[in-house]
Structure formats: C-alpha cells, structure tokens
N, C-alpha and C. Protein backbone atom coordinates (compact mmCIF):
# COMPACT_ATOMS: atom_id res chain seq x y z
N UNK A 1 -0.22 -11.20 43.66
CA UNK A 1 0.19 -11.73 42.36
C UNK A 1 -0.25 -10.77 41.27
N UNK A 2 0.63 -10.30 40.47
CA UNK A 2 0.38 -9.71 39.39
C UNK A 2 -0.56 -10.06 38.37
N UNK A 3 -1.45 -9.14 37.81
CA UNK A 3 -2.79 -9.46 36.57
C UNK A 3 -2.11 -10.06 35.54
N UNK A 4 -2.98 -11.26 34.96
CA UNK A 4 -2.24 -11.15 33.35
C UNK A 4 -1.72 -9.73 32.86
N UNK A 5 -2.84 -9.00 32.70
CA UNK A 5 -2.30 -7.98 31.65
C UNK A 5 -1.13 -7.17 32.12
N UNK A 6 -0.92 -7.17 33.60
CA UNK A 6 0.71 -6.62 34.58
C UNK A 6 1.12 -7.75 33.83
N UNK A 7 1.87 -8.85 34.07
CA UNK A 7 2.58 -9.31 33.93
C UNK A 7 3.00 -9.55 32.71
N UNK A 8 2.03 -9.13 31.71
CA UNK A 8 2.31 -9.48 30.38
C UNK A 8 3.39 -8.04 29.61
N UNK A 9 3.03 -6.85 30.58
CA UNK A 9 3.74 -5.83 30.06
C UNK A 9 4.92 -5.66 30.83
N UNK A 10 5.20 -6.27 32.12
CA UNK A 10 6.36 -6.60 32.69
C UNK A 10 7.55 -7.12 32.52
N UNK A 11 6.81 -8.37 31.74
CA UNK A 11 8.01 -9.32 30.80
C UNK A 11 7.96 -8.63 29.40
N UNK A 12 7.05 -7.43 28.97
CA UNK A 12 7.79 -6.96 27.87
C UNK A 12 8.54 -6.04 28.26
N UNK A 13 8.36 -5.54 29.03
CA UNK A 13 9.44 -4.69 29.48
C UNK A 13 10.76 -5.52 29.65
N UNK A 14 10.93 -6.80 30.08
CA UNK A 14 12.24 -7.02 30.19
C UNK A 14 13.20 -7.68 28.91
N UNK A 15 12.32 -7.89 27.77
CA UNK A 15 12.79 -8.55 26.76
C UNK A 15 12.68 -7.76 25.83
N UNK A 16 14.04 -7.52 24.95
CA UNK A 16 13.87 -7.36 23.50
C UNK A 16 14.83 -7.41 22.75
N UNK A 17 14.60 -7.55 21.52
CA UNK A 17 15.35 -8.31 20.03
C UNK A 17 15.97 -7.67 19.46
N UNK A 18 17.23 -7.97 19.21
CA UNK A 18 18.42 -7.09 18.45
C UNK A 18 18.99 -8.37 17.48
N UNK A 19 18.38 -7.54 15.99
CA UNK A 19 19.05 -8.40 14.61
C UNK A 19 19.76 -7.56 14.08
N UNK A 20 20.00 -8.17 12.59
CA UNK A 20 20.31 -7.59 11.53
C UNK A 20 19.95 -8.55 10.47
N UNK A 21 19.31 -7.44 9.42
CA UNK A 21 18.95 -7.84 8.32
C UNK A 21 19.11 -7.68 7.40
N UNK A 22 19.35 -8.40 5.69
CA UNK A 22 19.34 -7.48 4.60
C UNK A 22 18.27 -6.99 3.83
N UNK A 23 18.66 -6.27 2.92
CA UNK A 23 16.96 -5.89 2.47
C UNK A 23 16.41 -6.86 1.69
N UNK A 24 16.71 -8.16 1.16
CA UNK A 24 15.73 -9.51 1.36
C UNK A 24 15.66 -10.28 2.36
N UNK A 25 15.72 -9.50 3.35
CA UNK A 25 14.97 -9.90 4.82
C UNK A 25 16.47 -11.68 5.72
N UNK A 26 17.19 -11.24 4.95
CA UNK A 26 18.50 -12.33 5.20
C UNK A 26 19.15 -12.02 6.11
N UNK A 27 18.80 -12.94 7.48
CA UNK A 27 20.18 -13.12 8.73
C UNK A 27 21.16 -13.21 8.51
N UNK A 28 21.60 -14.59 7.42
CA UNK A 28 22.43 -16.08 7.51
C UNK A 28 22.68 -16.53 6.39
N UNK A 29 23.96 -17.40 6.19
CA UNK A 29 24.02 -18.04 5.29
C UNK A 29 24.85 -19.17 5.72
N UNK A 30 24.82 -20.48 5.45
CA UNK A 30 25.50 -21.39 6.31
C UNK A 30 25.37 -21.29 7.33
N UNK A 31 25.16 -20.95 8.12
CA UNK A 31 24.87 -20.76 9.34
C UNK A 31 26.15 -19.95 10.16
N UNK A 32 26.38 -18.87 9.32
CA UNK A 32 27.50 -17.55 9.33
C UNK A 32 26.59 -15.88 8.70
N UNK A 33 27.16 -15.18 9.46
CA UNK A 33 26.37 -13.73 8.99
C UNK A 33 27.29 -12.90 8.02
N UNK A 34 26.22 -13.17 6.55
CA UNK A 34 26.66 -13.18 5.45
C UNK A 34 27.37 -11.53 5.35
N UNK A 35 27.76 -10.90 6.15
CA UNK A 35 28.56 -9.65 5.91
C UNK A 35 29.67 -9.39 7.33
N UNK A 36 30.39 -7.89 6.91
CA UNK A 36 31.58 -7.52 8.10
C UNK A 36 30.84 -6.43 8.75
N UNK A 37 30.48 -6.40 9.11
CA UNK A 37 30.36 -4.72 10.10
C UNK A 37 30.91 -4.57 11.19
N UNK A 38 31.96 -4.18 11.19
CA UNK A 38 32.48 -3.61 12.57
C UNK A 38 32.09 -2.71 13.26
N UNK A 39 31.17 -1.77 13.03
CA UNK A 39 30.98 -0.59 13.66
C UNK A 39 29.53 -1.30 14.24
N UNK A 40 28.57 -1.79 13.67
CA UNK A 40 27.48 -2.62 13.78
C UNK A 40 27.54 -3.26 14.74
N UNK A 41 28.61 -4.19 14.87
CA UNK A 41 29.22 -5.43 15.56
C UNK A 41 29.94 -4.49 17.28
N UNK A 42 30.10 -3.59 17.62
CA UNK A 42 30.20 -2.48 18.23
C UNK A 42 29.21 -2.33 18.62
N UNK A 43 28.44 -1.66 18.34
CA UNK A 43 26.96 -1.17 18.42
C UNK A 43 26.57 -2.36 19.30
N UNK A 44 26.45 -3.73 18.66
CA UNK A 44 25.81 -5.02 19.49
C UNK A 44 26.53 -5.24 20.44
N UNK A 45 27.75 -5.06 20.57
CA UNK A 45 28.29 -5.77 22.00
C UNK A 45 28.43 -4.16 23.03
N UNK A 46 27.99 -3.11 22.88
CA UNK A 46 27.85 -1.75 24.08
C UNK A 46 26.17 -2.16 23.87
N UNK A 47 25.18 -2.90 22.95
CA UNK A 47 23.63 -2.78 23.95
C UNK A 47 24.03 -3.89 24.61
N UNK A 48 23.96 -5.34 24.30
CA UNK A 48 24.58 -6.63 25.22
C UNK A 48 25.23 -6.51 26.25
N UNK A 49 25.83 -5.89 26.58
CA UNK A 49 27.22 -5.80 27.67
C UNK A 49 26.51 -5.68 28.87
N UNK A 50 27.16 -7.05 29.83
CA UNK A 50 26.18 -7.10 31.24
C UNK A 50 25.11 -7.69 31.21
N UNK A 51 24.43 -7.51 30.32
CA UNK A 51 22.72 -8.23 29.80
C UNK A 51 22.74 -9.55 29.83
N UNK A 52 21.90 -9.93 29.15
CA UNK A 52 21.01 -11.25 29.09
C UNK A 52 21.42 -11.45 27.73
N UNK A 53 22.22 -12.38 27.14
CA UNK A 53 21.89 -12.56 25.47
C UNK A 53 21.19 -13.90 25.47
N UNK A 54 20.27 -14.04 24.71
CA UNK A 54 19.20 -15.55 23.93
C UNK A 54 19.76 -15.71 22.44
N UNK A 55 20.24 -17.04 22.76
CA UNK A 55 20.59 -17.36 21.42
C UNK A 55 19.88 -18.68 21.13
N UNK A 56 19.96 -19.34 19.99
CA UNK A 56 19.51 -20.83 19.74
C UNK A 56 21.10 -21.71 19.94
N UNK A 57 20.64 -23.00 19.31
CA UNK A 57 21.93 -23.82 19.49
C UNK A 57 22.47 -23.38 18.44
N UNK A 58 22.33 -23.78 17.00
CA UNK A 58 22.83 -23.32 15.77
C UNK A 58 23.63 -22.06 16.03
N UNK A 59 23.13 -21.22 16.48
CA UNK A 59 23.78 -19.77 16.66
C UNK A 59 24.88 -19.78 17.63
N UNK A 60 24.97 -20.71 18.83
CA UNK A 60 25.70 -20.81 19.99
C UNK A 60 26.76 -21.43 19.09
N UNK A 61 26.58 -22.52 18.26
CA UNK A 61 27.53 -23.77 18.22
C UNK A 61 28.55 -23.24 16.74
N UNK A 62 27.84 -21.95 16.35
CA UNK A 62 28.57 -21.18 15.15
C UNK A 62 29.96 -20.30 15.73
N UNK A 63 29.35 -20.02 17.08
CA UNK A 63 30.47 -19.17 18.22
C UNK A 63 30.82 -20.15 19.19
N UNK A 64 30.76 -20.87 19.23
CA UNK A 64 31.61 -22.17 19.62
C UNK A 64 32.11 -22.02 21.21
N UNK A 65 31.52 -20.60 21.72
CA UNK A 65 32.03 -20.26 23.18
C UNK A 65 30.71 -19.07 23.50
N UNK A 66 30.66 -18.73 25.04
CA UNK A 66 29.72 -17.69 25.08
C UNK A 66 30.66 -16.39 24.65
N UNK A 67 29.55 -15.49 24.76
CA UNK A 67 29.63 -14.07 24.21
C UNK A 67 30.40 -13.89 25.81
N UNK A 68 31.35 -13.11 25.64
CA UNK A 68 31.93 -12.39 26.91
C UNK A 68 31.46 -11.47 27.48
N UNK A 69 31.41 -11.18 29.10
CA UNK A 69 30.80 -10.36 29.32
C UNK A 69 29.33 -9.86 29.38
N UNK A 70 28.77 -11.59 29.19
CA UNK A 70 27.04 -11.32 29.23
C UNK A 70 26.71 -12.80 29.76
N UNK A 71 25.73 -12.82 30.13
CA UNK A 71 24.88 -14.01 30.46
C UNK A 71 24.45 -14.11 29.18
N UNK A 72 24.71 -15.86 29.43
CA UNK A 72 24.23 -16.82 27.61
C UNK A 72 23.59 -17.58 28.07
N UNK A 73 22.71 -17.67 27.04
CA UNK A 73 21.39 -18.55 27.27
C UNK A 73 20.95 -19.12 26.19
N UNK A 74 21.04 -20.60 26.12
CA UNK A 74 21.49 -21.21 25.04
C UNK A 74 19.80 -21.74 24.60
N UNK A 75 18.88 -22.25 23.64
CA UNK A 75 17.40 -22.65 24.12
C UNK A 75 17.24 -23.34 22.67
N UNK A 76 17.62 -24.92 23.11
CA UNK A 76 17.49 -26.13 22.20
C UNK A 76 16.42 -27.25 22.44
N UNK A 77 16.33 -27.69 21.40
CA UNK A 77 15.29 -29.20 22.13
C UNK A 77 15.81 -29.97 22.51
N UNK A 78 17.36 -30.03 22.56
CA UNK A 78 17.83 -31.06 23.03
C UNK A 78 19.16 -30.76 23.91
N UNK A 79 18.31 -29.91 24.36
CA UNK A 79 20.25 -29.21 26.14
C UNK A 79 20.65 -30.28 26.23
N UNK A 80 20.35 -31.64 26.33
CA UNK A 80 21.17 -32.70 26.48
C UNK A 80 22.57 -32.85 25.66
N UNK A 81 21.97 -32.50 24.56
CA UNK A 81 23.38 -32.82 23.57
C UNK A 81 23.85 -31.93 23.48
N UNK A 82 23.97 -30.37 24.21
CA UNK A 82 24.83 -29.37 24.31
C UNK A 82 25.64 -30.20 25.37
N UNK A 83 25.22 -30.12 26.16
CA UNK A 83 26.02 -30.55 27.56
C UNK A 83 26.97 -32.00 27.10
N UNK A 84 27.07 -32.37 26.33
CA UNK A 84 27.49 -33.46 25.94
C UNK A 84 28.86 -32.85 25.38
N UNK A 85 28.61 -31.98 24.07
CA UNK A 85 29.57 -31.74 22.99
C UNK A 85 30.01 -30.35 23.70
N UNK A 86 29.65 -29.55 24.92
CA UNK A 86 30.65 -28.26 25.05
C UNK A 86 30.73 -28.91 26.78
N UNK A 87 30.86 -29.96 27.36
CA UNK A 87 31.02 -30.15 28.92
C UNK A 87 31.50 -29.78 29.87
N UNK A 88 32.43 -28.91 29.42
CA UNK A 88 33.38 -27.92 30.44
C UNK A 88 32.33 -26.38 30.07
N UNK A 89 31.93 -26.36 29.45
CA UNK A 89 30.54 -24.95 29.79
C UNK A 89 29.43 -25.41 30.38
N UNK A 90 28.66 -26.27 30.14
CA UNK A 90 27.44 -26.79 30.57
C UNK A 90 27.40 -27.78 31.39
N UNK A 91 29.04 -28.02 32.04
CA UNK A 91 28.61 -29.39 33.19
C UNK A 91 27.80 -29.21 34.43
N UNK A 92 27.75 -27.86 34.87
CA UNK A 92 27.08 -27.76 35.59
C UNK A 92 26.11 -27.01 35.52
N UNK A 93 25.63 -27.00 34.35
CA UNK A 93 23.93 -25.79 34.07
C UNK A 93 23.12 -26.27 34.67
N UNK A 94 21.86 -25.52 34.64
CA UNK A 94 20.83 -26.10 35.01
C UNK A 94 20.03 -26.28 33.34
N UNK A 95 19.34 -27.30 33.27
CA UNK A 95 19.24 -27.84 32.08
C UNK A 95 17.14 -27.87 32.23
N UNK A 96 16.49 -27.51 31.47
CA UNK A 96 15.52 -27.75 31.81
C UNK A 96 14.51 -28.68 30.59
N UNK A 97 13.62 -30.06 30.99
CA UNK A 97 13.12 -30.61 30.01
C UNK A 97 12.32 -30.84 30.38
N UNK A 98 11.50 -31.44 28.71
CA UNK A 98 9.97 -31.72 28.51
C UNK A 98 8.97 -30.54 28.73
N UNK A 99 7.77 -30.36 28.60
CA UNK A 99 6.68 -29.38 28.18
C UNK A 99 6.36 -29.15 29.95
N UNK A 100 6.73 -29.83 31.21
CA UNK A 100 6.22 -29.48 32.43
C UNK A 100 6.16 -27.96 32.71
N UNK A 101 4.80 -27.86 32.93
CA UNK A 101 4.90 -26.43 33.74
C UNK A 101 5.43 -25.96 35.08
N UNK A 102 5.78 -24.79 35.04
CA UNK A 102 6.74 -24.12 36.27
C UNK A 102 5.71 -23.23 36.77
N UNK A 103 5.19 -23.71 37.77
CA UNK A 103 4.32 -22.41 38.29
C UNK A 103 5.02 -21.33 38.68
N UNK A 104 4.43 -20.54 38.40
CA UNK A 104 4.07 -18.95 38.83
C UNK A 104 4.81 -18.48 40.20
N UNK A 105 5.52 -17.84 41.00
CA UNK A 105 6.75 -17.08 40.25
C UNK A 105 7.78 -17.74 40.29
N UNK A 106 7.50 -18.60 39.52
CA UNK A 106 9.32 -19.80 39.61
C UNK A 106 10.38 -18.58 38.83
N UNK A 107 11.47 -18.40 39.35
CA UNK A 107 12.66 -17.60 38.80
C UNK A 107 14.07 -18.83 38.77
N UNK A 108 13.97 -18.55 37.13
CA UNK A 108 15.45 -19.55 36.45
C UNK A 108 16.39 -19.04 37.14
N UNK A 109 17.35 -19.66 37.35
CA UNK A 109 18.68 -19.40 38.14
C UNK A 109 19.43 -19.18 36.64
N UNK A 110 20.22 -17.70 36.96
CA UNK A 110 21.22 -17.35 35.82
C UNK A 110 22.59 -17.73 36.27
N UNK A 111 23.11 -18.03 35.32
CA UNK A 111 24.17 -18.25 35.25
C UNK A 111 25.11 -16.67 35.73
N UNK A 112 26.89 -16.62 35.88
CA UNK A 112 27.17 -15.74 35.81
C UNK A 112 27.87 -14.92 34.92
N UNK A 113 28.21 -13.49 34.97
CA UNK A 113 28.65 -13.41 33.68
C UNK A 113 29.18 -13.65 32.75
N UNK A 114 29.30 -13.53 31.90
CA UNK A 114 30.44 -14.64 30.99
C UNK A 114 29.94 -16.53 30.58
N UNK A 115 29.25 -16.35 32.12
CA UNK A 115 28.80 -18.01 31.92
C UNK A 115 27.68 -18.22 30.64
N UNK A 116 27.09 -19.46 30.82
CA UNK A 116 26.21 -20.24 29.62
C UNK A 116 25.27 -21.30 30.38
N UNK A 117 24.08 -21.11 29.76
CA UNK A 117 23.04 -22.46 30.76
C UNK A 117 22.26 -22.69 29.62
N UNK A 118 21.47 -23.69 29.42
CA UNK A 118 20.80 -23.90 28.06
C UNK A 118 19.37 -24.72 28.90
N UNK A 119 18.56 -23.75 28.18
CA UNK A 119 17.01 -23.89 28.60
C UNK A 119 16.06 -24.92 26.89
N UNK A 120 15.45 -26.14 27.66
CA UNK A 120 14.50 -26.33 26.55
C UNK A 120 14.02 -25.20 25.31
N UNK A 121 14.11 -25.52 24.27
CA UNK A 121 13.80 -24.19 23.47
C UNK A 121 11.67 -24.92 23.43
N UNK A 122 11.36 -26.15 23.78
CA UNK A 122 10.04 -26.18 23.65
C UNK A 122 9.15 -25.60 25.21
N UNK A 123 10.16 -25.14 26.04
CA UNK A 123 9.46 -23.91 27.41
C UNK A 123 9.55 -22.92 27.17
N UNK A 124 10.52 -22.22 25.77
CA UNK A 124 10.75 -21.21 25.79
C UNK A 124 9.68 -20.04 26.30
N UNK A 125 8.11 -20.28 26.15
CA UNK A 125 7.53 -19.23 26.45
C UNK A 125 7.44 -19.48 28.20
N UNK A 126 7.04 -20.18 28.60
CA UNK A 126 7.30 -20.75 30.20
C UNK A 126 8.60 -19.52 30.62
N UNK A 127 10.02 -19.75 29.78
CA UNK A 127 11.29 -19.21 30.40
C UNK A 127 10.48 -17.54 30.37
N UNK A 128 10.38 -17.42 29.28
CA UNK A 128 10.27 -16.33 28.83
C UNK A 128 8.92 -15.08 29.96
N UNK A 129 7.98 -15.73 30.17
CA UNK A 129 6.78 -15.09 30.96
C UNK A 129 6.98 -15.55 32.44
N UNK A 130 8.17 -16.43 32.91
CA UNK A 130 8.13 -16.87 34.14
C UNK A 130 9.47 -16.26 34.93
N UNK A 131 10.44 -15.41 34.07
CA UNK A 131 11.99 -14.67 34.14
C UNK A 131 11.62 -13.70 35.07
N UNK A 132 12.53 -13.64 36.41
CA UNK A 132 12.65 -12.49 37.76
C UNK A 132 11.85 -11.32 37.17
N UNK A 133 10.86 -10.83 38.05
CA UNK A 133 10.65 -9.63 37.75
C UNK A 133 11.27 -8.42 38.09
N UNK A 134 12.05 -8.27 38.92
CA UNK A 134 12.49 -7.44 38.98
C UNK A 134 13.82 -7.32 38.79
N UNK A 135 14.55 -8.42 38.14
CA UNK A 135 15.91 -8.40 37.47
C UNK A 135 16.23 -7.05 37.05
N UNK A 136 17.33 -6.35 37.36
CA UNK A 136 18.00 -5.02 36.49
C UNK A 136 18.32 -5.08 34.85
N UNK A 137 18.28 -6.80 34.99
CA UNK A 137 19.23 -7.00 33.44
C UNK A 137 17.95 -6.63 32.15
N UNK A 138 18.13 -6.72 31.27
CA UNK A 138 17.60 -6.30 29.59
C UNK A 138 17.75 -8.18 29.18
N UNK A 139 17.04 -8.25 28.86
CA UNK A 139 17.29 -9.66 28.35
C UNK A 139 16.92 -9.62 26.22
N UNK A 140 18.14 -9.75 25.67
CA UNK A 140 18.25 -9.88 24.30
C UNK A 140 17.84 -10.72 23.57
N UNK A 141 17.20 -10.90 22.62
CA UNK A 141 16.65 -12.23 22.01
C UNK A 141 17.50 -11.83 20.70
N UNK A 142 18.69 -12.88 20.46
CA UNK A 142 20.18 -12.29 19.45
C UNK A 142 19.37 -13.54 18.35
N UNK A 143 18.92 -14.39 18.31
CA UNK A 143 18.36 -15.01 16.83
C UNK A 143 18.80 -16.57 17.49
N UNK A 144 18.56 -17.34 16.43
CA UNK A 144 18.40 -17.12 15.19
C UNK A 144 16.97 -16.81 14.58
N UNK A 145 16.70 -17.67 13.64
CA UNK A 145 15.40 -17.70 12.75
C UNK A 145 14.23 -17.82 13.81
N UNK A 146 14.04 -19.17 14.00
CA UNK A 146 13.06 -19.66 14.91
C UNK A 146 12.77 -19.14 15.78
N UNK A 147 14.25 -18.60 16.82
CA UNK A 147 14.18 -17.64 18.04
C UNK A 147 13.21 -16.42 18.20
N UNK A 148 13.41 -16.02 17.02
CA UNK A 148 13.20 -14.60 16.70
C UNK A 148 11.36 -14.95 16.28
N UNK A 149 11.16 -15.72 15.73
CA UNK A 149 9.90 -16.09 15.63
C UNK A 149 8.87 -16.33 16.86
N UNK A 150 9.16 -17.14 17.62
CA UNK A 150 8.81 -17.42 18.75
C UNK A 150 8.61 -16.16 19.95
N UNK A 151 10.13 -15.76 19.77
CA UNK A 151 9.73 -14.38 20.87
C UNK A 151 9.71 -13.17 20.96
N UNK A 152 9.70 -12.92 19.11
CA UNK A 152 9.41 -11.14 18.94
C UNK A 152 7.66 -11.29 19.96
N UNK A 153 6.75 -11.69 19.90
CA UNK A 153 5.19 -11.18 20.34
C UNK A 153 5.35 -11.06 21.84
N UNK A 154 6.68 -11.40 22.68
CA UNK A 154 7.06 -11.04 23.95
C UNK A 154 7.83 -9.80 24.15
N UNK A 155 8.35 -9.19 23.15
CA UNK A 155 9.18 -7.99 22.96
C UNK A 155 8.68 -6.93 23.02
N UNK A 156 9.60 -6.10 23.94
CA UNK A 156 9.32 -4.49 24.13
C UNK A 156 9.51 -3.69 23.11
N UNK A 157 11.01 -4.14 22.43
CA UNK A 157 11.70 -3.16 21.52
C UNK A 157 12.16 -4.22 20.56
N UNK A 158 12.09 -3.58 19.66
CA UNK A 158 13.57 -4.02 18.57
C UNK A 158 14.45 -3.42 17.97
N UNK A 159 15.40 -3.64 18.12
CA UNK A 159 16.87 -3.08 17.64
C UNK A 159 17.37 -3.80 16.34
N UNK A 160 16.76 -3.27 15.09
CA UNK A 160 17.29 -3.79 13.90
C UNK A 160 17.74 -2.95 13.14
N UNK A 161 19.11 -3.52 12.80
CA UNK A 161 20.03 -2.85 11.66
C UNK A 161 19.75 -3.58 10.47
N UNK A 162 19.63 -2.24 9.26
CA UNK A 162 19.24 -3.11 7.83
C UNK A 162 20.61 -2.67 7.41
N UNK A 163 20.93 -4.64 6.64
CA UNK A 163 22.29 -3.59 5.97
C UNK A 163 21.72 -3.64 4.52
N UNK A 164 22.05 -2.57 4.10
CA UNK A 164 21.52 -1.96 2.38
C UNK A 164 21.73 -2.43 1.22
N UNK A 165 21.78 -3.85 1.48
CA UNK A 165 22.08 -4.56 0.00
C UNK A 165 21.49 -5.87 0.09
N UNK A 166 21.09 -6.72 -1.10
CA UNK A 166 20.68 -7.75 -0.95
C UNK A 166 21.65 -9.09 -1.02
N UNK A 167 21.09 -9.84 -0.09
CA UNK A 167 22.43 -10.73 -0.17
C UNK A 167 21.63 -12.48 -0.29
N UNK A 168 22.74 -13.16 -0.60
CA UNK A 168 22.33 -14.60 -0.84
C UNK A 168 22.12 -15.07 0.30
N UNK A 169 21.74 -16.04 1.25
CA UNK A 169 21.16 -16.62 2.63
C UNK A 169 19.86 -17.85 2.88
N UNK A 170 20.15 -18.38 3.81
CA UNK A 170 18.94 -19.36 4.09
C UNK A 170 18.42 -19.02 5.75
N UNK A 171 18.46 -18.26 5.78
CA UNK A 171 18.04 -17.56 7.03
C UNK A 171 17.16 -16.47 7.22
N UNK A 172 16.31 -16.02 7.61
CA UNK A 172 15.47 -14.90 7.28
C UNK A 172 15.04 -14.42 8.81
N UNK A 173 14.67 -13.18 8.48
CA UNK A 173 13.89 -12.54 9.54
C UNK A 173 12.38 -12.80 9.33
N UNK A 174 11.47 -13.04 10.71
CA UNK A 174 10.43 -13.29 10.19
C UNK A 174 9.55 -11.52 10.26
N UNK A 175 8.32 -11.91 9.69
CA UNK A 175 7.45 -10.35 9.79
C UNK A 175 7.61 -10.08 11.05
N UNK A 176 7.29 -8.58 10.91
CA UNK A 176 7.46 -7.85 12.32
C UNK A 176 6.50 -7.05 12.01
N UNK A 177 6.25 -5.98 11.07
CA UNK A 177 5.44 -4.88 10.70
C UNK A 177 4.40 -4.34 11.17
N UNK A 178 3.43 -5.31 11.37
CA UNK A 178 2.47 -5.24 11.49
C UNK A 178 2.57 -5.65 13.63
N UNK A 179 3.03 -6.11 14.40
CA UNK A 179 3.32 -6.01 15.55
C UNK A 179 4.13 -4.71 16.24
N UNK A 180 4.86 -4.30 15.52
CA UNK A 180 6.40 -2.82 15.60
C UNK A 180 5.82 -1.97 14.96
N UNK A 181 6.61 -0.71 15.65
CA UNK A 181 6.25 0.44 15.16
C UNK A 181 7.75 1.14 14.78
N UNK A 182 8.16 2.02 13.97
CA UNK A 182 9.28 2.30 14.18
C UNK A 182 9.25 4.07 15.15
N UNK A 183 10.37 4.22 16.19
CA UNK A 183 10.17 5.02 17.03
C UNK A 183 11.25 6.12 16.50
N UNK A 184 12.27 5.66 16.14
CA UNK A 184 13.63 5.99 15.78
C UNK A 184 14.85 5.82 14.90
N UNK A 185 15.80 6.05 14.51
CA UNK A 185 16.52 5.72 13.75
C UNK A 185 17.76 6.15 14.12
N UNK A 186 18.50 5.12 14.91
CA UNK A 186 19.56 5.31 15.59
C UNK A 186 20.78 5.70 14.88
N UNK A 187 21.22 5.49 13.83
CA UNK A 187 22.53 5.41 13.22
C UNK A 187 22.39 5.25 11.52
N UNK A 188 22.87 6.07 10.85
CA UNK A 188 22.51 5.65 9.11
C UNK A 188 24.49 5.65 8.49
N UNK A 189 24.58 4.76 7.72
CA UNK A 189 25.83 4.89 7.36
C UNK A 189 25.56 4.18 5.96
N UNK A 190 26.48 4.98 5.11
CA UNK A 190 26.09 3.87 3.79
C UNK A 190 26.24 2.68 3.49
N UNK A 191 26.71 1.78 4.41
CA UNK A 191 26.64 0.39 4.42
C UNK A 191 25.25 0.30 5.36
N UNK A 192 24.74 0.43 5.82
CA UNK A 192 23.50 -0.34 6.74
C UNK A 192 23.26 1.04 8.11
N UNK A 193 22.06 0.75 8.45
CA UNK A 193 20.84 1.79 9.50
C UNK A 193 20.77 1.01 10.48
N UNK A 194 20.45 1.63 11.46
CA UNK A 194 20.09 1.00 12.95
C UNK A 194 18.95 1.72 13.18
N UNK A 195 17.64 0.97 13.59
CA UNK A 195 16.70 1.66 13.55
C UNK A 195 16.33 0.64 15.12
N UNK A 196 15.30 1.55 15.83
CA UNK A 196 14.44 0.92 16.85
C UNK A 196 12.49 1.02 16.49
N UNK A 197 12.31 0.23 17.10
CA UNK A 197 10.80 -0.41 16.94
C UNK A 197 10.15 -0.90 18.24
N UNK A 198 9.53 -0.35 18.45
CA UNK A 198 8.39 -0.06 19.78
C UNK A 198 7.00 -1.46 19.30
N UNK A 199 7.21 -2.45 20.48
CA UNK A 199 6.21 -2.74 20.01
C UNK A 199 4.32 -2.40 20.14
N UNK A 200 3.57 -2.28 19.35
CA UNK A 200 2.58 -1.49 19.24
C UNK A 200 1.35 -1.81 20.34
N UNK A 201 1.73 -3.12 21.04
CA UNK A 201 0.65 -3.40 22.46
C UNK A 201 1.16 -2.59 23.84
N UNK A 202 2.24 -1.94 23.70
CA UNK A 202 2.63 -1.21 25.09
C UNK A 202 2.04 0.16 24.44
C-alpha cells in the first residue's frame, strides 16, 4: 500500500484544473461564460479530449448534455435529482451517497466516453484521493466556483487563461497564488493568455 505522502503526489499527478478568468477574477455570469473565445474554447477541448472532465451540476445543467468525447463527471449533493431531470444519461450511473467512507483502493467505475455519471459532490475528496492509480487518463477539474475551491489543493497543474478585460459576473475564481507557481505561458493574444501553474508541494 502506498505512503500518504506517495499517494498524495500520485493523485496530484492525476488531477488538474483548467479555467478561465477575467482580470476581476470572473468565471460566470448567470450561470453562462460571460465572453466568446473560440480559439480558447479550442485550446479546452484538444487538453480535454479523451480525459476526465469534473464539472458541478450548475455547470453540467448550463450544457444540458455531456462534453463529447470525454468522460463527464457530474459532483452534486443531490445525484438524485440529476438522475431524475436528465434519465436517459444517468439511468444507469453509478450514483454515490451520504459522507460513507470507501476504503482504500476502492476504484469508481467510469463511465464511457462520451458518457456521464454523477458522484456526491460532499465525497468529493473520497472520489478525488481514492481515483485508479494507474489510470492513463488526466482528470480535469472544468469549475465551477465551489469545484474549483474544493479541488485546486489536489492539483498538479493549472491551466488558466486570463481574458484581459474586466467583466460583470457572480462567479469567481477562488485564490490560487499562494498554492501555484507560474511555470509558463502558453499562448498570449490580445484578447486573453493561457498560462500554466505548477503546484508548489510537488
């Protein structure tokens, strides 16, 4: 059995967070992403592709279908009432509830590509430190707010694009700064940067 401190850099190795932000720190607005980027929007679906995407419900139920071409992973307090209102995606998930622990090396059954399964968002760290170790896949943590709160301190990397203007929103990115380092700077265009961020415990 792997050490805490193995396993803790294991599962960062398999997880990490791809946003976008504006420069007042704004995801969202209505619960829609308050700009167009196509080239951006590109960029996110060639790192995603094949992968793991993590979304919340809010974020799932804004795209009203999974992301194509990736494993979706939906993480609400209440998978019940997904499975209710999308039933031809989630009739047959595996659905997981209440705070019970999953011992040690329990591995979630993924869905397949294209497919959708929706995990308690109150196990999320359970899903998150208890996920195949030796899976090939990258597993994405795509937002929203809360998401991103909860499981940047499990993250290897982050993949955030700033777009260069300030915009109106009720959505935010939470701090990172002081956890991230920045390693790189993938892409600069005068609408918005793609930068990567190493987090600073590996």
């Amino acid at each position: 059995m792997a050490r805490r401190e193995d396993r803790t850099e294991i599962v960062m190795n398999h997880f990490k967070a791809i946003a976008a932000m504006s420069e007042n720190r704004v995801i969202g607005a209505g619960n829609k992403i308050p700009w167009h980027l196509p080239e951006d929007f590109k960029w996110f679906k060639k790192m995603t592709k094949g992968n793991v995407v993590i979304i919340g419900r809010k974020t799932f139920e804004s795209l009203g279908k999974p992301l194509p071409d990736r494993i979706n992973i939906v993480l609400s307090r209440h998978p019940g009432l997904l499975k209710r209102e999308f039933p031809d995606l989630f009739g047959e998930a595996w659905i997981a509830r209440g705070k019970t622990a999953v011992p040690f090396p329990y591995q979630f059954e993924l869905p397949r590509i294209g497919g959708v399964t929706a995990i308690d968002l109150r196990i999320i760290k359970n899903f998150l430190k208890l996920s195949p170790m030796d899976s090939p896949l990258d597993y994405f943590i795509c937002g929203g707010a809360q998401i991103y709160e909860q499981a940047l301190p499990l993250c290897s990397d982050l993949y955030l694009t700033l777009v260069k203007r300030v915009v109106e929103g009720d959505r935010f990115f939470p701090p990172f700064e002081d956890r991230f380092k920045l390693v790189e700077e993938i892409l600069d265009r005068p609408e918005f940067k793609i930068t990567h961020y190493r987090n600073r415990a590996l």
